[in-house]
Protein backbone atom coordinates (compact mmCIF):
# COMPACT_ATOMS: atom_id res chain seq x y z
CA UNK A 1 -96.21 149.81 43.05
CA UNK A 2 -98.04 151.83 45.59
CA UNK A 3 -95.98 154.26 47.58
CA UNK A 4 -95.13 153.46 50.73
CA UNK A 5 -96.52 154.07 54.08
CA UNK A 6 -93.45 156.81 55.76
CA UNK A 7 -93.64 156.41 59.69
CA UNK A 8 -92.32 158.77 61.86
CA UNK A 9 -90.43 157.85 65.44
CA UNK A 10 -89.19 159.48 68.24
CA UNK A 11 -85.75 160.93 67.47
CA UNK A 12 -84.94 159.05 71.44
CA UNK A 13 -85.09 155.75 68.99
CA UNK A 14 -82.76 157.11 66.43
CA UNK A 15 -78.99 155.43 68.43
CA UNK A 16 -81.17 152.17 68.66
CA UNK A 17 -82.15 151.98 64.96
CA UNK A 18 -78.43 153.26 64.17
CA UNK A 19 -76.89 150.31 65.78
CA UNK A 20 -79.03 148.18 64.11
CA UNK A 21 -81.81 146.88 66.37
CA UNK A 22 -84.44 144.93 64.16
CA UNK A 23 -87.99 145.67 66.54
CA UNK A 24 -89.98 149.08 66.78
CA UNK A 25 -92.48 148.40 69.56
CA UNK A 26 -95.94 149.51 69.41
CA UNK A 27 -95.79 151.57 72.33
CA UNK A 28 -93.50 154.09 70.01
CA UNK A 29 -96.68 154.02 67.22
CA UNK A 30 -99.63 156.45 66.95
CA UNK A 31 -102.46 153.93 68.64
CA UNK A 32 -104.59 155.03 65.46
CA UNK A 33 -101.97 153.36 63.29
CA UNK A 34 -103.57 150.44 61.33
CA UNK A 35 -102.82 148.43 58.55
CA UNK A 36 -102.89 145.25 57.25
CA UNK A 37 -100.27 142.62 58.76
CA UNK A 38 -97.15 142.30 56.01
CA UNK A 39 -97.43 145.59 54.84
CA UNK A 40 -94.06 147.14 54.04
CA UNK A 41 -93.11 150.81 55.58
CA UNK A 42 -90.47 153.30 55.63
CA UNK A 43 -89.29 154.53 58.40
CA UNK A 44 -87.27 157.62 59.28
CA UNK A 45 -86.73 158.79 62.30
CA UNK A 46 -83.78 161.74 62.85
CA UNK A 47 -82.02 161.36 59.72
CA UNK A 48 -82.10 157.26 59.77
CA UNK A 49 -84.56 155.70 57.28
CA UNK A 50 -85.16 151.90 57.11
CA UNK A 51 -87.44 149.82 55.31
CA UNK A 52 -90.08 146.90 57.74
CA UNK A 53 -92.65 144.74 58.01
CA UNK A 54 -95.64 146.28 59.94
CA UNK A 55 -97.72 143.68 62.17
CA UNK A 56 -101.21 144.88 63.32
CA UNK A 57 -100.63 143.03 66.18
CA UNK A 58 -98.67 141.69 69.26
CA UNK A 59 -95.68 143.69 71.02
CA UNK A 60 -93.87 144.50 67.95
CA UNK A 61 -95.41 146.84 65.43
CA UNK A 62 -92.31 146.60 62.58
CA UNK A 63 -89.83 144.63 61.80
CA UNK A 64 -86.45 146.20 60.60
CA UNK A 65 -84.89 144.19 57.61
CA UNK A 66 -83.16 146.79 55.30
CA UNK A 67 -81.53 150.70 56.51
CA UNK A 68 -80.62 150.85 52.50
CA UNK A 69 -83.64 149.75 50.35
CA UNK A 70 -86.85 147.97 49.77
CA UNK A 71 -86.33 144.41 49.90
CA UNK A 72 -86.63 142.69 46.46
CA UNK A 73 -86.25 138.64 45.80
CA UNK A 74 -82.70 138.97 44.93
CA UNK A 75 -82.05 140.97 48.08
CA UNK A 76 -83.79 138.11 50.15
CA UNK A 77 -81.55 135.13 48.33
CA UNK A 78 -78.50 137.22 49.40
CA UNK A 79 -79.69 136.59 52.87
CA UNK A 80 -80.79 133.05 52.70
CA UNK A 81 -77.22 132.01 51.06
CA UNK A 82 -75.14 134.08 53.61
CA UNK A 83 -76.65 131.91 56.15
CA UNK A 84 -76.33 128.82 54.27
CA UNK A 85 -72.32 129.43 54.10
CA UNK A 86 -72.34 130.38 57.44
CA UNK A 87 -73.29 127.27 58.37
CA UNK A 88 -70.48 125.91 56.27
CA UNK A 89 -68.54 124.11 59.20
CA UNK A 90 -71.30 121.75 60.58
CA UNK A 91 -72.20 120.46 56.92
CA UNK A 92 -68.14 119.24 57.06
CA UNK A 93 -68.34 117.57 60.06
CA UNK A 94 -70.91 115.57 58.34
CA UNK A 95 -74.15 116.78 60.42
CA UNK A 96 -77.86 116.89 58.46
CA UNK A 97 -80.17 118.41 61.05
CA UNK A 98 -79.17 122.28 62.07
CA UNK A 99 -80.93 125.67 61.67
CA UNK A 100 -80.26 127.25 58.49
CA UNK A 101 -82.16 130.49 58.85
CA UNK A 102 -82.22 132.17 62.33
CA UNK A 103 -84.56 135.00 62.08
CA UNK A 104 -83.02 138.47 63.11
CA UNK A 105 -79.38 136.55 63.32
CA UNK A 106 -79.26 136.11 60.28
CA UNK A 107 -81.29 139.55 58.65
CA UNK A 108 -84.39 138.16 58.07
CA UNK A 109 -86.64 138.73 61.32
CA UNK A 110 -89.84 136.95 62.38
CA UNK A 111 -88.46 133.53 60.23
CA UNK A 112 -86.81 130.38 60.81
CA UNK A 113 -86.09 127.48 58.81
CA UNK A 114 -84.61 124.28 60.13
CA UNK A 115 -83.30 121.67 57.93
CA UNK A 116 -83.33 117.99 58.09
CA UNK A 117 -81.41 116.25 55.93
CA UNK A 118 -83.52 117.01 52.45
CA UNK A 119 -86.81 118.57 54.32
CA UNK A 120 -86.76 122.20 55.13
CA UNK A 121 -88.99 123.31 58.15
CA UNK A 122 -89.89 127.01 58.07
CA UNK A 123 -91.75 128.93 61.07
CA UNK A 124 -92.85 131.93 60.91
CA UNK A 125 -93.04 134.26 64.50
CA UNK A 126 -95.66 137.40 63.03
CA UNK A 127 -98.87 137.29 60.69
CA UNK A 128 -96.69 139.30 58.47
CA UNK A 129 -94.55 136.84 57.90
CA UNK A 130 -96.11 134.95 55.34
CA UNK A 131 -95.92 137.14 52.68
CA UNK A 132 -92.77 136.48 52.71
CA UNK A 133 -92.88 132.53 52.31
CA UNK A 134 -92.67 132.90 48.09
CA UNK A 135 -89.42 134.05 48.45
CA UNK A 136 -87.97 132.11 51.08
CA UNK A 137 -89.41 128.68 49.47
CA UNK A 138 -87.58 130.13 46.02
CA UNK A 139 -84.51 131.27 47.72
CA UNK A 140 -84.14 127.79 49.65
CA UNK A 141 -84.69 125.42 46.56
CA UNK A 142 -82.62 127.73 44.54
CA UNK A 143 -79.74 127.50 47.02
CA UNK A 144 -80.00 123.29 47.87
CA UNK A 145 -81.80 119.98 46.34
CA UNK A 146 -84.42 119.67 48.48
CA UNK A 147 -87.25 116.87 48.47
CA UNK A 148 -89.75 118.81 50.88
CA UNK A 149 -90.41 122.32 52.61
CA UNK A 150 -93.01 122.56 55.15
CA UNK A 151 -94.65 125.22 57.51
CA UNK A 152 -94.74 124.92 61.21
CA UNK A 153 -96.36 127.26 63.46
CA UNK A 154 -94.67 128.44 66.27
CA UNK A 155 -97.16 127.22 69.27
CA UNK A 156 -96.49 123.63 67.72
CA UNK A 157 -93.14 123.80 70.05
CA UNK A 158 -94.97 123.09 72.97
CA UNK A 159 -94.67 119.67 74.66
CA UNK A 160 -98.28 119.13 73.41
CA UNK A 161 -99.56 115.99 71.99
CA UNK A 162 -101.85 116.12 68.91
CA UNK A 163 -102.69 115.73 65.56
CA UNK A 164 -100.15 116.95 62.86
CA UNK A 165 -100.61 120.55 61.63
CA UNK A 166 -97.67 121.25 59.53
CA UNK A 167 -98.33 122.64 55.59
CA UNK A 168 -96.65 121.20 52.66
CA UNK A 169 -95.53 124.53 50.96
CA UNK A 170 -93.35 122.61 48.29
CA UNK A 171 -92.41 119.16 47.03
CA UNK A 172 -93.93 116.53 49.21
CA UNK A 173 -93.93 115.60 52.79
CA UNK A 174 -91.02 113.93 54.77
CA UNK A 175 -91.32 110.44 55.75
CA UNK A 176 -93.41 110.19 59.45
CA UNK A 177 -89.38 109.30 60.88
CA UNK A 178 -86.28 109.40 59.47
CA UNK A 179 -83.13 109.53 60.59
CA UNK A 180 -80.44 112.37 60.58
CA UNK A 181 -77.08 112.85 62.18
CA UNK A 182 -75.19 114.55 64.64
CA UNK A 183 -71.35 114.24 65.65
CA UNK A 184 -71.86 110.85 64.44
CA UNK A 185 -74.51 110.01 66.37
CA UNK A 186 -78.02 109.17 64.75
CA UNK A 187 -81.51 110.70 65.71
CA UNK A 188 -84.64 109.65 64.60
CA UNK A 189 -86.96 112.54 64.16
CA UNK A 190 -90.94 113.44 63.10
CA UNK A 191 -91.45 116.66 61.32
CA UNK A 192 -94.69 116.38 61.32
CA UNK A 193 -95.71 116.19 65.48
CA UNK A 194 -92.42 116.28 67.23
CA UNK A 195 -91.60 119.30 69.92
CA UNK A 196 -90.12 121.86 68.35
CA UNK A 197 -89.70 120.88 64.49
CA UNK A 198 -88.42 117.49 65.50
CA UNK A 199 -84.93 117.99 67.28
CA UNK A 200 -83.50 120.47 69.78
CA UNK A 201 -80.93 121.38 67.43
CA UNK A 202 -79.65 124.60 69.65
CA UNK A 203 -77.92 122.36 71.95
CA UNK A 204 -75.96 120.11 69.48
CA UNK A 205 -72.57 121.45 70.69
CA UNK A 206 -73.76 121.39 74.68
CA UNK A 207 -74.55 117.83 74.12
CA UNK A 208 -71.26 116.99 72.74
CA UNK A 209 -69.40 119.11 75.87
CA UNK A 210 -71.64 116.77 78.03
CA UNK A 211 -70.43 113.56 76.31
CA UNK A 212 -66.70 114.83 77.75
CA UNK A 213 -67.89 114.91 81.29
CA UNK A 214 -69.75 111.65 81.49
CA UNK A 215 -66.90 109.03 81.76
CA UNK A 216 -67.87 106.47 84.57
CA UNK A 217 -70.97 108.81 86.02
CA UNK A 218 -73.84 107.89 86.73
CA UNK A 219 -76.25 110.17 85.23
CA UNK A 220 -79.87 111.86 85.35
CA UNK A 221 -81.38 113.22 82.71
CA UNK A 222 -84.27 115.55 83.19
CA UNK A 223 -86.60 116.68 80.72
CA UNK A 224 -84.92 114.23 78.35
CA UNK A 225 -87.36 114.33 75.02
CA UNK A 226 -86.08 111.72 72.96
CA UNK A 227 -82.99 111.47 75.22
CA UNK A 228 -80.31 113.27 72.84
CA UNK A 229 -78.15 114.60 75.77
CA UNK A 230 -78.47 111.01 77.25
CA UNK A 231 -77.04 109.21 73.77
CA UNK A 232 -74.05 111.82 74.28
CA UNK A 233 -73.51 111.14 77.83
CA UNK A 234 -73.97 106.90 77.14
CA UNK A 235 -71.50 107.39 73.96
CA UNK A 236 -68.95 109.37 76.80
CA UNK A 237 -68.94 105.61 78.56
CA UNK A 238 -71.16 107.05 81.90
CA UNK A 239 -71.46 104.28 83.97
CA UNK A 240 -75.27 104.40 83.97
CA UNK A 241 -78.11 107.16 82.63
CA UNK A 242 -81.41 107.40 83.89
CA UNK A 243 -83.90 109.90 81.18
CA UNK A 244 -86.61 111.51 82.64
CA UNK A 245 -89.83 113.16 81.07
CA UNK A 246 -93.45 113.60 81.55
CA UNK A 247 -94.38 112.74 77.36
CA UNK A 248 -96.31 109.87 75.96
CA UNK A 249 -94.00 107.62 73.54
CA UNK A 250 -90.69 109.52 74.67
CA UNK A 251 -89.81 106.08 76.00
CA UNK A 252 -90.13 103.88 73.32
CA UNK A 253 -88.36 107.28 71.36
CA UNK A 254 -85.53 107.21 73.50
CA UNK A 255 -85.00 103.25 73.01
CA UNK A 256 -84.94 103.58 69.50
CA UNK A 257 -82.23 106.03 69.55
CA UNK A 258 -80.05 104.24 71.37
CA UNK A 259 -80.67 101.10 69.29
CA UNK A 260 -79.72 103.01 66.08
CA UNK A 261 -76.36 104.07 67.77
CA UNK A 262 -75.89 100.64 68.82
CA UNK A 263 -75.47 101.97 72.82
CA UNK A 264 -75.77 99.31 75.68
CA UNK A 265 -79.53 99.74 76.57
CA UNK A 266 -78.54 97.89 79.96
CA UNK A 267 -77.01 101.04 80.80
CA UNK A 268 -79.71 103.43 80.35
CA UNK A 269 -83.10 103.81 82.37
CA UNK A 270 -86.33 105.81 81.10
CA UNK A 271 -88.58 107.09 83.90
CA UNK A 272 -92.43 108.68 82.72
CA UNK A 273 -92.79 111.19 85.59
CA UNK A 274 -93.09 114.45 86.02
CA UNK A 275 -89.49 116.23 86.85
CA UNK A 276 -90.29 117.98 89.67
CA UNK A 277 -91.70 115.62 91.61
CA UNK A 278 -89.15 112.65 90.90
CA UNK A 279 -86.48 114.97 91.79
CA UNK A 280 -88.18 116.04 95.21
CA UNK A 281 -88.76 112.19 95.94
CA UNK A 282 -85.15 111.43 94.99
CA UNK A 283 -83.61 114.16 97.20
CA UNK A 284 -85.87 112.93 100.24
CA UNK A 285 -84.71 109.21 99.95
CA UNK A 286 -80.95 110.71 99.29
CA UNK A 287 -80.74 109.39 96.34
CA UNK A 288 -77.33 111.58 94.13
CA UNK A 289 -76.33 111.38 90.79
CA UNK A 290 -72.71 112.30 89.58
CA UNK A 291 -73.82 114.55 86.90
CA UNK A 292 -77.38 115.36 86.92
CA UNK A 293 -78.63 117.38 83.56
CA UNK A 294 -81.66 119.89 83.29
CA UNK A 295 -83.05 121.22 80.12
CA UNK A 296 -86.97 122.29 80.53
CA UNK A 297 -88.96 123.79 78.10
CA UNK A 298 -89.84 127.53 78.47
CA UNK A 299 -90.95 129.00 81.91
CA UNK A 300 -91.98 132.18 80.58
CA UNK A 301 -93.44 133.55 77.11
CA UNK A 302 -93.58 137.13 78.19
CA UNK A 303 -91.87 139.79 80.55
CA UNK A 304 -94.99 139.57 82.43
CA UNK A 305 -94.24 135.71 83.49
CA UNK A 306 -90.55 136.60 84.45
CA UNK A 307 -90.65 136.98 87.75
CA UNK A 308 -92.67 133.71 87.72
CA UNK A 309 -90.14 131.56 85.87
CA UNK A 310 -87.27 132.48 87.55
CA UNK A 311 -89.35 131.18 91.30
CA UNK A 312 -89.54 128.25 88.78
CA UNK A 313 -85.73 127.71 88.14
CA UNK A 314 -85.11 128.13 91.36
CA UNK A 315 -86.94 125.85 92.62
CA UNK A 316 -85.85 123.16 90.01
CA UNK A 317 -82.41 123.67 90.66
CA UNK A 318 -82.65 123.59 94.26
CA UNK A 319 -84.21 120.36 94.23
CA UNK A 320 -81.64 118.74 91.56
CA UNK A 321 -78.45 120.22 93.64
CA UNK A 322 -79.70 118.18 96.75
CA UNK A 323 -78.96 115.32 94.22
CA UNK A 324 -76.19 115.71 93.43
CA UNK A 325 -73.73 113.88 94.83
CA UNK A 326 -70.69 115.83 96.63
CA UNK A 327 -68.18 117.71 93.87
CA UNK A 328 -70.40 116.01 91.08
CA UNK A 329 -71.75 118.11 88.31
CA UNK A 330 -75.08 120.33 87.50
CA UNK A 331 -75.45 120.71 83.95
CA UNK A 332 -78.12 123.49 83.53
CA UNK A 333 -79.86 125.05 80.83
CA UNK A 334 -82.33 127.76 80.38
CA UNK A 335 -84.44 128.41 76.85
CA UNK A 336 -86.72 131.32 78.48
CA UNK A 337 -85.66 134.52 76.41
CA UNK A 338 -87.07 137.07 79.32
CA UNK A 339 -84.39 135.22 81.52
CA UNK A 340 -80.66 136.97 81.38
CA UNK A 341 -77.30 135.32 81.60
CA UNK A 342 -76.77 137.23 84.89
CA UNK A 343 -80.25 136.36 85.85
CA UNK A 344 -79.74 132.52 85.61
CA UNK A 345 -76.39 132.73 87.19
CA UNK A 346 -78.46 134.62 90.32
CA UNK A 347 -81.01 131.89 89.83
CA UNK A 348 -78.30 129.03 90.37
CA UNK A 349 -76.72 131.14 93.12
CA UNK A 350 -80.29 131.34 94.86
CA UNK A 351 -80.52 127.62 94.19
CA UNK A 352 -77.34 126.92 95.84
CA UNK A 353 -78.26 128.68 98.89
CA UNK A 354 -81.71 126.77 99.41
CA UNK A 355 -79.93 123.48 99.00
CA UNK A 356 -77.32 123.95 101.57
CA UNK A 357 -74.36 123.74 98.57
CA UNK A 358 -72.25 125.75 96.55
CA UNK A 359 -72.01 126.08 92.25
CA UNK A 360 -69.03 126.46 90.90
CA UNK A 361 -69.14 127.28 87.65
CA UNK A 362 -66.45 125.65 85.31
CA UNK A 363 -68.31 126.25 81.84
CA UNK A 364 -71.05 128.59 80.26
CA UNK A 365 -72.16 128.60 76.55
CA UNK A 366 -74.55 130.37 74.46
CA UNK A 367 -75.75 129.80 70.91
CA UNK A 368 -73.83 127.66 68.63
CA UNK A 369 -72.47 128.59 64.90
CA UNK A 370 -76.43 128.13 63.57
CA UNK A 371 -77.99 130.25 65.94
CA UNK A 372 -76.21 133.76 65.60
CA UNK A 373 -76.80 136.59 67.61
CA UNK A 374 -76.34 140.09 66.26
CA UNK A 375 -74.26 141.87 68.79
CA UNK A 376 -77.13 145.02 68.50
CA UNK A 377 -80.14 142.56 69.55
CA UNK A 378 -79.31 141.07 72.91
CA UNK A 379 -82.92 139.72 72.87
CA UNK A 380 -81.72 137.21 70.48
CA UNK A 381 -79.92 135.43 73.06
CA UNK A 382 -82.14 133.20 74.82
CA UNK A 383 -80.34 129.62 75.38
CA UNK A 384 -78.03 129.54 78.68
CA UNK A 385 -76.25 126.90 79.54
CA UNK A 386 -73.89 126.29 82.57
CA UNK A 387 -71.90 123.46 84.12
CA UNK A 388 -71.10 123.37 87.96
CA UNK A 389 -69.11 121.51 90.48
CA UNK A 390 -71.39 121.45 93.18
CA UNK A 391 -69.54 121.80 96.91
């Protein structure tokens, strides 16, 4: 094996490594640093040595995954089963879709691997990445019976329509839908051209806190997808939901979903429209909901859109708390990374004051059990989610 590539960093870095922060940025590298993307490096700095993955490009120059040794295939597996009996808990309470791997939660930056009943969906979040995808294929088959493991890359979690351009790295490809399950509820799901890898599986436990505050509400659902926090809030006996989102087919999604839980489709509405706008004409004709939800994709992909997105969730919330009836319910929810807890409190705050009302906030969660968050890397945290009694 050829030695290793030693790079040096500022000894300022050395309390950061120490604590165990997973990302060197580039702006802490020589600028005539190159090599080729998935390149392993050692890196000292002050005392500390730790073993990455370099990445010739993007923000991040290495990724941290060892302060002991070289990684090694056996090392990897360690990681890949720790995670597995992590999530432990939602296999017993008889759910099939969750997140098995979780990138830098769970030791193993830059990857993720999402599991659907027998089919394994990895993506990968550097170049570097994939020389890495021998092991993790090895370590996941090793570890459960699996029928298929596919690659996903990561712009594929945009609301885009298209053809499908997932990779069969092992076994053979899922069935176009199939069905998996949730808190006893059923979902059908496509792996192959479905947002994300086919289900917003970080909200699973949000959905089910929802499905608690729906009794007798009439509900709107914005930015529904296939409607999952709607089957939650139909199961919790609201009075009526109305799903709302911009996507070709999410209708016809949506009815199948409910028709597979065996819900009262008389009770449930699916509007094609664009959120912002239906929730503008609502609040001019006066038109409130008891618990209106709000769960949009991603306003910013970079620091540099921040500022941006939170103008964004302002604006969105202002317009769904002037439909809200009085002391019903906001449920919002956040997915932008670049956008802190105590930004998108600030943002709901703003929101409040635009709108003439008042949030009260009665509930805030985070990840759940299959989305860790190292308490060293508070970049990991990027799902918010509040409830508030609107005065």
């Amino acid at each position: 094996m050829a030695k290793l590539r030693e790079i040096h960093l500022p000894t300022t870095l050395r309390d950061h490594l120490v604590r165990g922060h997973p990302w060197v940025y580039r702006t802490h590298i020589s600028k005539d640093l190159h090599l080729p993307s998935g390149s392993w490096v050692k890196v000292r700095c002050a005392g500390w040595t730790g073993y990455g993955l370099w990445d010739d490009q993007g923000a991040i120059a290495i990724r941290i995954f060892s302060d002991r040794d070289l990684p090694t295939p056996p090392w990897f597996r360690q990681q890949v089963q720790a995670a597995w009996e992590l999530r432990s808990s939602l296999r017993d309470q008889g759910c099939t879709a969750y997140r098995w791997l979780f990138g830098e939660g769970d030791g193993l930056p830059g990857l993720t691997v999402d599991l659907y009943g027998d089919f394994a969906v990895i993506q990968t979040y550097m170049p570097g990445a994939e020389e890495l995808l021998d092991w993790l294929v090895k370590s996941l088959i090793e570890i459960k019976s699996l029928k298929g493991i596919a690659l996903r890359t990561q712009h594929l979690g945009d609301r885009a329509e298209g053809e499908s351009k997932t990779q069969l790295l092992w076994g053979k490809p899922s069935p176009k839908a199939f069905v998996v399950q949730e808190h006893g509820l059923k979902f059908e799901v496509n792996l192959h051209t479905g947002q994300k890898t086919g289900l917003f599986l970080d909200h699973r436990e949000n959905r089910r806190f929802v499905e608690g505050l729906s009794g007798d509400r009439d509900v709107l659902n914005c930015f529904s997808y296939t409607g999952a926090f709607s089957l939650y809030a139909l199961r919790g006996n609201a009075h009526h939901v109305t799903s709302v989102d911009i996507g070709k087919g999410l209708a016809e999604s949506a009815a199948k979903n409910i028709a597979l839980n065996h819900l009262d489709p008389e009770r449930h509405t699916f509007i094609t429209q664009d959120c912002f706008e239906l929730l503008d004409g609502y609040a001019q004709e006066k038109r409130s909901f008891d618990l209106v939800i709000l769960d949009p994709p991603s306003f910013a992909k970079s620091k540099q859109n921040r500022y941006a997105a939170l103008r964004g969730y302002t604006k969105l919330n202002a317009l769904a708390l002037r439909c809200v009836a009085p002391n019903g319910l906001l449920v919002s929810a956040s997915c932008t990374s670049q956008v802190s807890p105590e930004a998108f409190n600030e943002v709901l705050a703003a929101a409040g004051a635009s709108a003439g009302r008042r949030v009260q906030i009665i509930h805030e969660a985070g990840h759940a059990i299959d989305h860790p968050v190292p308490a060293q890397f508070p970049e990991g945290r990027y799902l918010k989610f509040v409830v508030g009694r609107i005065r």
